[in-house]
C-alpha atoms as a PDB file:
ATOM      1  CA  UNK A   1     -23.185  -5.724 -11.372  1.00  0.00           C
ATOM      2  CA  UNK A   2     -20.540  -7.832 -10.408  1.00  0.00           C
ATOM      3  CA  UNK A   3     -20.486 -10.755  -7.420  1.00  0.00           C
ATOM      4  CA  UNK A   4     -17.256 -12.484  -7.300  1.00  0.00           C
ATOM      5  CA  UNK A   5     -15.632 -14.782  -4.726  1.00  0.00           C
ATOM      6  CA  UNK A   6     -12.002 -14.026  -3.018  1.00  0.00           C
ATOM      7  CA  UNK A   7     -10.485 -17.184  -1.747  1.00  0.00           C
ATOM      8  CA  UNK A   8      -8.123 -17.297   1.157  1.00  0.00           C
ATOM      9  CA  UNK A   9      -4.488 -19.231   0.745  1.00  0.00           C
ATOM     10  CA  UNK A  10      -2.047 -21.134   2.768  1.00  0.00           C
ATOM     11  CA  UNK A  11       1.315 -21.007   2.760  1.00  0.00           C
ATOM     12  CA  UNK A  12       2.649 -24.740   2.771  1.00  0.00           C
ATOM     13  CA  UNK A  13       5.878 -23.088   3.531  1.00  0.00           C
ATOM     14  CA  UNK A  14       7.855 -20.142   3.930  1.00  0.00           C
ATOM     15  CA  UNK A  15      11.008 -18.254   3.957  1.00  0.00           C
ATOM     16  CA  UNK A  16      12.914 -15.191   4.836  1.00  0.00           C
ATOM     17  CA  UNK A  17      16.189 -15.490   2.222  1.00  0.00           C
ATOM     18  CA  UNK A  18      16.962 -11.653   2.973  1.00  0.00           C
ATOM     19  CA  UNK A  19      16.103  -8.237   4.118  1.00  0.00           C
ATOM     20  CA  UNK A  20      16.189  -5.238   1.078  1.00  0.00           C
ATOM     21  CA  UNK A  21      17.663  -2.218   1.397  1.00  0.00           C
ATOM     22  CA  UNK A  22      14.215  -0.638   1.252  1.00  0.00           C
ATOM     23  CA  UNK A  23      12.972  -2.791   4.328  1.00  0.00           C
ATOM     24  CA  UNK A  24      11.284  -4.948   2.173  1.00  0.00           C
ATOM     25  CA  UNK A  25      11.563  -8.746   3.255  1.00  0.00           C
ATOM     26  CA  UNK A  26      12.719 -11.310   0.293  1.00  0.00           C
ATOM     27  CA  UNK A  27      10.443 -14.384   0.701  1.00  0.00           C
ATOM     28  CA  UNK A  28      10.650 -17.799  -0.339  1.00  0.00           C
ATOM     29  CA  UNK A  29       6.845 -19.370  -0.441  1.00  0.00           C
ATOM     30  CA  UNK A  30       4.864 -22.311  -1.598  1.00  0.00           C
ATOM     31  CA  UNK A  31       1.458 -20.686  -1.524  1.00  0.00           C
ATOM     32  CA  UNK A  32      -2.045 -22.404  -2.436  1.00  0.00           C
ATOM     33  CA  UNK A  33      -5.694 -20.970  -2.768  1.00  0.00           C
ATOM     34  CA  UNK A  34      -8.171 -23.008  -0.439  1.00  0.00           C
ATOM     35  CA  UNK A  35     -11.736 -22.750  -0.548  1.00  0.00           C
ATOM     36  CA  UNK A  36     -12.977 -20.527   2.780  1.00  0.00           C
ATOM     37  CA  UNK A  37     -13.759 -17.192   0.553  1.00  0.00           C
ATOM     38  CA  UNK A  38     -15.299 -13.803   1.238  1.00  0.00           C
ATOM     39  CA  UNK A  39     -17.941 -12.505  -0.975  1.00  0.00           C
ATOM     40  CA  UNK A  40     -18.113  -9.202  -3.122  1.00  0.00           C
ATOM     41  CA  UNK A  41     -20.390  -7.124  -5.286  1.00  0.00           C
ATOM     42  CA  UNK A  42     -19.556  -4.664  -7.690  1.00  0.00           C
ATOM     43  CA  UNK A  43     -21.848  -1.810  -9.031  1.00  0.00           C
ATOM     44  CA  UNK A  44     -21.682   1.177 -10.688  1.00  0.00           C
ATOM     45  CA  UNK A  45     -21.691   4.264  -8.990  1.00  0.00           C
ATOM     46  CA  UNK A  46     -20.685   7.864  -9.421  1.00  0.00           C
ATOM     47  CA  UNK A  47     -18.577   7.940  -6.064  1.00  0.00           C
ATOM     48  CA  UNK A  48     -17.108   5.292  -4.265  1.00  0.00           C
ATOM     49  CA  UNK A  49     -18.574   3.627  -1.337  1.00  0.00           C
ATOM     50  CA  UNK A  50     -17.861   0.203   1.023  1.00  0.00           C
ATOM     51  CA  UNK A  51     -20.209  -1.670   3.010  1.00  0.00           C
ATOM     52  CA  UNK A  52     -18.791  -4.928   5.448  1.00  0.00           C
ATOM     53  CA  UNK A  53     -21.424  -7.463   5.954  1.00  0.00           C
ATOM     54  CA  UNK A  54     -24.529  -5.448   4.857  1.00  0.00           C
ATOM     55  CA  UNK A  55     -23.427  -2.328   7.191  1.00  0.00           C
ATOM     56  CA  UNK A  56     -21.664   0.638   5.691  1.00  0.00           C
ATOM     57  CA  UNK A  57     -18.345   1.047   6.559  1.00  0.00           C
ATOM     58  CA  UNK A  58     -15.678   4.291   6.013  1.00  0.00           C
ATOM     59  CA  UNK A  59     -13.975   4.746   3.392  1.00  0.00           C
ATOM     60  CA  UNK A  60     -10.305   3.710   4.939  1.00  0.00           C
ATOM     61  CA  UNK A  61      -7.315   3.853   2.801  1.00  0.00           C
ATOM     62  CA  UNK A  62      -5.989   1.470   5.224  1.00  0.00           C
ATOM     63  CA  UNK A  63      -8.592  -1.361   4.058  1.00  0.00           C
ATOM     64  CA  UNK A  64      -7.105  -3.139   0.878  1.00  0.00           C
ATOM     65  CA  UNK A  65     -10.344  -3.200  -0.897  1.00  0.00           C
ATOM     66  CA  UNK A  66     -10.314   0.722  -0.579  1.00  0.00           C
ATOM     67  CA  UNK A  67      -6.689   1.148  -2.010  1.00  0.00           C
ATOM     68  CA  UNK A  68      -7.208  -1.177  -4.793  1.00  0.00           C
ATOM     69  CA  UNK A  69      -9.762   1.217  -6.182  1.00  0.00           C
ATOM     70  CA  UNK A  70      -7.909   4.244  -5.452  1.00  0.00           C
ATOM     71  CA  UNK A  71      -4.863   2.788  -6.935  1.00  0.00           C
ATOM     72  CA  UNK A  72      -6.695   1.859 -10.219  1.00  0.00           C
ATOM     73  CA  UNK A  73      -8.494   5.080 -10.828  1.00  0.00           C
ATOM     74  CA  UNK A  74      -5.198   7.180 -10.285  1.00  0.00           C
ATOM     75  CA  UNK A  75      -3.311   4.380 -12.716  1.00  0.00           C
ATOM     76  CA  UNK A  76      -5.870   4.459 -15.399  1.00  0.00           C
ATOM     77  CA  UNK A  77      -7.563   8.223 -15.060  1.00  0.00           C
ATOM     78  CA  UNK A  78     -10.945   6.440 -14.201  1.00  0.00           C
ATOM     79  CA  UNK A  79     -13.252   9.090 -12.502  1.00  0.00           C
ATOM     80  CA  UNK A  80     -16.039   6.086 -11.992  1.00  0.00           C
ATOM     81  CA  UNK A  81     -17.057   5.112  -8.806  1.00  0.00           C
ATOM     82  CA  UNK A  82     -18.907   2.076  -7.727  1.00  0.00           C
ATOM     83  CA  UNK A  83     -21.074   0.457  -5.092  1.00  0.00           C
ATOM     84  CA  UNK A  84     -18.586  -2.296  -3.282  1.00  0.00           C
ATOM     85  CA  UNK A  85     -20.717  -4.669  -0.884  1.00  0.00           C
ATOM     86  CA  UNK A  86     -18.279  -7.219   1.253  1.00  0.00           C
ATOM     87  CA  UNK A  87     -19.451 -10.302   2.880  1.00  0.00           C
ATOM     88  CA  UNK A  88     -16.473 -11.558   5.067  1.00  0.00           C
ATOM     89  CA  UNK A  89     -15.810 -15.315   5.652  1.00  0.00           C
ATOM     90  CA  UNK A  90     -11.698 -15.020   6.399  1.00  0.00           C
ATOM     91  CA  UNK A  91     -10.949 -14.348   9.319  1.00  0.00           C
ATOM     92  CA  UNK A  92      -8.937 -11.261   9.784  1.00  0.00           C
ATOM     93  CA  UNK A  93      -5.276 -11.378  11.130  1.00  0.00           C
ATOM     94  CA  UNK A  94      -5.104 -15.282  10.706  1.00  0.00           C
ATOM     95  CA  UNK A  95      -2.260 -14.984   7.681  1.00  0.00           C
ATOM     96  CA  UNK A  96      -4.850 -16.628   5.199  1.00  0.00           C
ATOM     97  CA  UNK A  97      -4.603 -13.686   3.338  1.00  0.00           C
ATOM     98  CA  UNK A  98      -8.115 -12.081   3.766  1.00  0.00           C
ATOM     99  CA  UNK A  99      -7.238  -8.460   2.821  1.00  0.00           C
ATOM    100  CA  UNK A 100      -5.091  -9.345   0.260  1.00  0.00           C
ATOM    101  CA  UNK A 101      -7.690 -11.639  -1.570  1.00  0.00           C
ATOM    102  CA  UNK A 102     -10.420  -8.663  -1.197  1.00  0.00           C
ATOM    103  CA  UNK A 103      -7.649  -6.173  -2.608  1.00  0.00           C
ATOM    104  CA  UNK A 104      -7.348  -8.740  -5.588  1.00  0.00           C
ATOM    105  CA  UNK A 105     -11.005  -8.896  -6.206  1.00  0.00           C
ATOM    106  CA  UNK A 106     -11.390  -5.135  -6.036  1.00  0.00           C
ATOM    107  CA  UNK A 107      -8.717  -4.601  -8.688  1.00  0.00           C
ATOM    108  CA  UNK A 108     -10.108  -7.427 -11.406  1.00  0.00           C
ATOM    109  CA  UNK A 109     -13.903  -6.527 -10.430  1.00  0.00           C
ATOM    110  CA  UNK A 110     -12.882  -2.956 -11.293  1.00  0.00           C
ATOM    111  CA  UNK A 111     -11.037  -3.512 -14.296  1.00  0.00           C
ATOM    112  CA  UNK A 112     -13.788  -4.940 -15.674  1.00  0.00           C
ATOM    113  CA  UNK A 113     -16.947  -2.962 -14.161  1.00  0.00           C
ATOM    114  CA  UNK A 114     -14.697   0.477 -15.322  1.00  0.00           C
ATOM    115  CA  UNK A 115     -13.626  -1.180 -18.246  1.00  0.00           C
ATOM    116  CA  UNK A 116     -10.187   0.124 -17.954  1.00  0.00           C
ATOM    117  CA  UNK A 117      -8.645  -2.634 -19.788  1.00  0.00           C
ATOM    118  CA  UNK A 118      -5.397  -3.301 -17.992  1.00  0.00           C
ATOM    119  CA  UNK A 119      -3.890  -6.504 -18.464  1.00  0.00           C
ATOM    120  CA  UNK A 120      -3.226  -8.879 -15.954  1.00  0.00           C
ATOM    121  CA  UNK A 121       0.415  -8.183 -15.926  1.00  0.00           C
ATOM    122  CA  UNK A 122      -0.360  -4.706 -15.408  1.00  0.00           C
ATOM    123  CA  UNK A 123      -3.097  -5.585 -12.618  1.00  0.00           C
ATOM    124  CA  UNK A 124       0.148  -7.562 -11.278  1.00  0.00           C
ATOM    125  CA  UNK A 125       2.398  -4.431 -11.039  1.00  0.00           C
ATOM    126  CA  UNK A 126      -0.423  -2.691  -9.127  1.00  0.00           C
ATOM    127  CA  UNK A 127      -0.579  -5.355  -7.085  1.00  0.00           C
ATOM    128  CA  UNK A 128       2.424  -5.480  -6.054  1.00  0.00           C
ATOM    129  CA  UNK A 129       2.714  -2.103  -4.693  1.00  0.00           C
ATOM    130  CA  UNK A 130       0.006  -2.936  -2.516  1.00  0.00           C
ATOM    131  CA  UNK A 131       1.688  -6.063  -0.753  1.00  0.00           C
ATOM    132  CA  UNK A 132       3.742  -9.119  -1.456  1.00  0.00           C
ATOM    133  CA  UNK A 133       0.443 -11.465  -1.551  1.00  0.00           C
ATOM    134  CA  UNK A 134      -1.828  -9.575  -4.083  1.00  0.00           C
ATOM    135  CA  UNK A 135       0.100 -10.913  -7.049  1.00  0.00           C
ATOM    136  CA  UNK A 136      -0.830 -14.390  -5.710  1.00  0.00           C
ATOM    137  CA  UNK A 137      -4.370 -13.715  -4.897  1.00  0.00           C
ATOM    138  CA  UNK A 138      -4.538 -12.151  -8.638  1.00  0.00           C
ATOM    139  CA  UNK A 139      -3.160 -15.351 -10.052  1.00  0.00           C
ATOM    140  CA  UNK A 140      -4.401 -17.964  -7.267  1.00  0.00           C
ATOM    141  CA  UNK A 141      -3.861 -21.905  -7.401  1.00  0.00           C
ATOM    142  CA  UNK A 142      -0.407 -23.430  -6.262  1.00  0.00           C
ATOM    143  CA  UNK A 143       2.883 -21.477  -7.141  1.00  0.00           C
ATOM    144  CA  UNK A 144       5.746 -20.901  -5.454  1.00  0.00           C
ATOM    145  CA  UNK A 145       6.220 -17.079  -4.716  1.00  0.00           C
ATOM    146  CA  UNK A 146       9.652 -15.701  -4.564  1.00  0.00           C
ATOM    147  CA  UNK A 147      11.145 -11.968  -4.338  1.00  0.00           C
ATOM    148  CA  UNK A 148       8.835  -9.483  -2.523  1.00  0.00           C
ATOM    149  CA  UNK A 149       6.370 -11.288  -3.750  1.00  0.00           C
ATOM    150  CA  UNK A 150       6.563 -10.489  -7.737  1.00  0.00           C
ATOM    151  CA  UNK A 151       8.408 -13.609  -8.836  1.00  0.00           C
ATOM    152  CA  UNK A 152       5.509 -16.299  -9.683  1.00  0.00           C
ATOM    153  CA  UNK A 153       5.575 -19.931 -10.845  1.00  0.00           C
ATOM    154  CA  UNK A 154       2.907 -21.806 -11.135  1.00  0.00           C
ATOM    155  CA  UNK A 155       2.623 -25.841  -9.591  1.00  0.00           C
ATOM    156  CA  UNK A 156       0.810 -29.186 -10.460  1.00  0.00           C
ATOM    157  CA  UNK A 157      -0.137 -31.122  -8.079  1.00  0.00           C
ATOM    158  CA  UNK A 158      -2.635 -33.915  -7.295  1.00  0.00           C
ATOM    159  CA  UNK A 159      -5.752 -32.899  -5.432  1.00  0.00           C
ATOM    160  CA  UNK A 160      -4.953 -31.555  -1.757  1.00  0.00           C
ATOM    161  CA  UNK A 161      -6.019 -34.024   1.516  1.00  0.00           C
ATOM    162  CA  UNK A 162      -9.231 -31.960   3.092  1.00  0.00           C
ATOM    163  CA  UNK A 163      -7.703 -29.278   5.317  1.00  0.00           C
ATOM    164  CA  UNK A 164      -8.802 -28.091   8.577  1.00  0.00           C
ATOM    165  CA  UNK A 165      -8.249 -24.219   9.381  1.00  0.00           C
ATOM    166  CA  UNK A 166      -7.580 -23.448  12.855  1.00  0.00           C
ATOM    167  CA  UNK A 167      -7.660 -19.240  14.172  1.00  0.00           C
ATOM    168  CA  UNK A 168      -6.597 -19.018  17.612  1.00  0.00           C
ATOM    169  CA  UNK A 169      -8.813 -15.948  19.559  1.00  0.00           C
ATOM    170  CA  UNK A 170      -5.520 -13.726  19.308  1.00  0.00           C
ATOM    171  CA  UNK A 171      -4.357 -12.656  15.969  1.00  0.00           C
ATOM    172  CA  UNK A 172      -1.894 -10.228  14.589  1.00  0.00           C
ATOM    173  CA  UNK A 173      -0.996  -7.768  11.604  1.00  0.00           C
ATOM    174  CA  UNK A 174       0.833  -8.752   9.005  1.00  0.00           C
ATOM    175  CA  UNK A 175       3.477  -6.033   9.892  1.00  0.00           C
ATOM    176  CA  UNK A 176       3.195  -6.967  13.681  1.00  0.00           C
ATOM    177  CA  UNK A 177       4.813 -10.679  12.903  1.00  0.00           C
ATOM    178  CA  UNK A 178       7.432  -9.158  10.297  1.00  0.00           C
ATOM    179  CA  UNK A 179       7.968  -6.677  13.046  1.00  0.00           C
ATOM    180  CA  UNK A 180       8.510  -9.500  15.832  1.00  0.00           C
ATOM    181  CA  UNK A 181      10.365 -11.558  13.335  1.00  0.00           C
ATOM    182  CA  UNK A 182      12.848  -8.551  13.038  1.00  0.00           C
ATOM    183  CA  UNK A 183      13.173  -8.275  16.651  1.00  0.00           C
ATOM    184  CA  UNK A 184      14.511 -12.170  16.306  1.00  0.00           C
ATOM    185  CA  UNK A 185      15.459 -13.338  13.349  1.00  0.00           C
ATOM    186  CA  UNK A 186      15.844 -16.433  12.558  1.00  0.00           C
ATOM    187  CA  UNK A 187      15.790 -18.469   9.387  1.00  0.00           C
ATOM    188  CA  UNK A 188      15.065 -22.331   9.578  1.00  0.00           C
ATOM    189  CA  UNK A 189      16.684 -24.669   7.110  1.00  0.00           C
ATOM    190  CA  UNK A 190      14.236 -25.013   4.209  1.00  0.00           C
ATOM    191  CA  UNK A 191      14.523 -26.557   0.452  1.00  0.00           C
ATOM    192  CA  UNK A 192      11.800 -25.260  -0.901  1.00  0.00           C
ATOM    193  CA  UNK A 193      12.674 -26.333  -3.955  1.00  0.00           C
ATOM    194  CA  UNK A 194      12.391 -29.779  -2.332  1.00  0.00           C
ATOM    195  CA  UNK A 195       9.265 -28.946  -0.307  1.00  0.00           C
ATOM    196  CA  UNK A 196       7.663 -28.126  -4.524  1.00  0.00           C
ATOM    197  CA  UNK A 197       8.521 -31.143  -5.862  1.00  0.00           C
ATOM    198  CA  UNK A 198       6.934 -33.410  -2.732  1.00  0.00           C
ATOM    199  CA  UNK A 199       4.051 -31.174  -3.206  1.00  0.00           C
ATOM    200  CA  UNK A 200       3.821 -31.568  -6.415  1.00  0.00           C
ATOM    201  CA  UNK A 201       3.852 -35.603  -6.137  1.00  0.00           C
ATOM    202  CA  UNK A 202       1.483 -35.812  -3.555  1.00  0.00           C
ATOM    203  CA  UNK A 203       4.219 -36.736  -0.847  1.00  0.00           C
ATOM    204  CA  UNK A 204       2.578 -34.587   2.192  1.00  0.00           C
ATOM    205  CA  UNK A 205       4.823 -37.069   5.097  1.00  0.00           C
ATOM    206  CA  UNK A 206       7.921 -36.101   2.607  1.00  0.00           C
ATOM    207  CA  UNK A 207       6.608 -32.200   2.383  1.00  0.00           C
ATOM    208  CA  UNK A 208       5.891 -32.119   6.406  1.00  0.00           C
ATOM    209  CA  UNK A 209       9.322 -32.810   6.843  1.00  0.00           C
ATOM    210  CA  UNK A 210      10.546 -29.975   4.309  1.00  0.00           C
ATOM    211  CA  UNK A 211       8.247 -27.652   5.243  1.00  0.00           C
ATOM    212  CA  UNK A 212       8.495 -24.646   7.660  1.00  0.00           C
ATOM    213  CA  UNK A 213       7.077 -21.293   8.393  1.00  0.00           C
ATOM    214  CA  UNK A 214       9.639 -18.612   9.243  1.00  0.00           C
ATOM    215  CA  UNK A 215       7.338 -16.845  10.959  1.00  0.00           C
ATOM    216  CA  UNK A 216       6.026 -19.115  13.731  1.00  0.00           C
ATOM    217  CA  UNK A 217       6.794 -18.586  16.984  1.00  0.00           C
END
């Protein structure tokens, strides 16, 4: 058995450089793992089964934690199953990356419980075809994220001021506020290669300045 913790992230900042042929949205981020986490378990099992917060819950391929699994038994020919018990803490549809986090937890959790052996860059590549913030979540700490999500490096900086997470009672997808963003586009001035290196020396009056969020309203 397997418990493990998934931590939710920020983004400090981010941007929309360009839209792919393939739809796909090329970001720009300055992403950092906080400490509000869900909770998950990992047993074995011949099938596989979810439960949310000690109540079984279906099997939806539209749940992250769900695909991860799928996606690693079809990658590495796994016909395991396993018991998956989630205790949420992240709220959903608050763009701290709950699903994403759970998705990442699913596919190292598995790796290991299955012992498929996949290395992390390979764990990467799944993740990636699963959304732009798995390969984050899979990595975690301060980078900057770039491409469509698959371009990491990682930061230093000096311990983060305490922050306080607000959710407002409305939330939305994360393809509801691309969707709105592509209704109205618009891209706000932003060095984040600038916005890095206040991060990086502690300079958060310097970094509020840089900083923006493409995706606010």
């Amino acid at each position: 058995m397997l418990t493990v913790r998934a931590n939710a992230k920020i983004n400090w900042s981010l941007s929309i450089t360009g839209l792919r042929a393939d739809g796909y949205h090329e970001l720009d981020m300055l992403m950092q793992s906080v400490s509000l986490y869900d909770t998950l378990t990992f047993e074995p099992a011949s099938e596989l089964s979810l439960s949310v917060d000690g109540r079984p819950a279906p099997w939806d391929e539209k749940n992250l934690v769900c695909r991860a699994a799928m996606r690693l038994r079809e990658v590495c020919g796994v016909k395991r199953g396993a018991r998956i018990a989630l205790v949420k803490r992240i709220p959903a549809m608050a763009g701290v990356g709950g699903g994403s986090a759970d998705g990442a937890a699913a596919l190292l959790s598995l790796n290991r419980l299955w012992s498929a052996g996949l290395s992390l860059e390979a764990l990467l590549g799944i993740g990636l075809s699963l959304g732009a913030d798995l390969p984050f979540c899979l990595t975690g700490g301060l980078l900057r994220v770039r491409g469509i999500g698959e371009r990491l490096e990682a930061l230093t900086a000096p311990a983060s001021p305490g922050l306080v997470l607000v959710m407002p009672d409305d939330g939305l997808s994360t393809s509801a506020v691309f969707s709105r963003y592509d209704d109205a586009p618009r891209a706000l001035p932003t060095d984040n290669a600038a916005a890095a290196r206040a991060l990086c020396e502690g300079d958060f009056e310097r970094l509020n300045l840089l900083a923006h969020n493409d995706l606010t309203l």
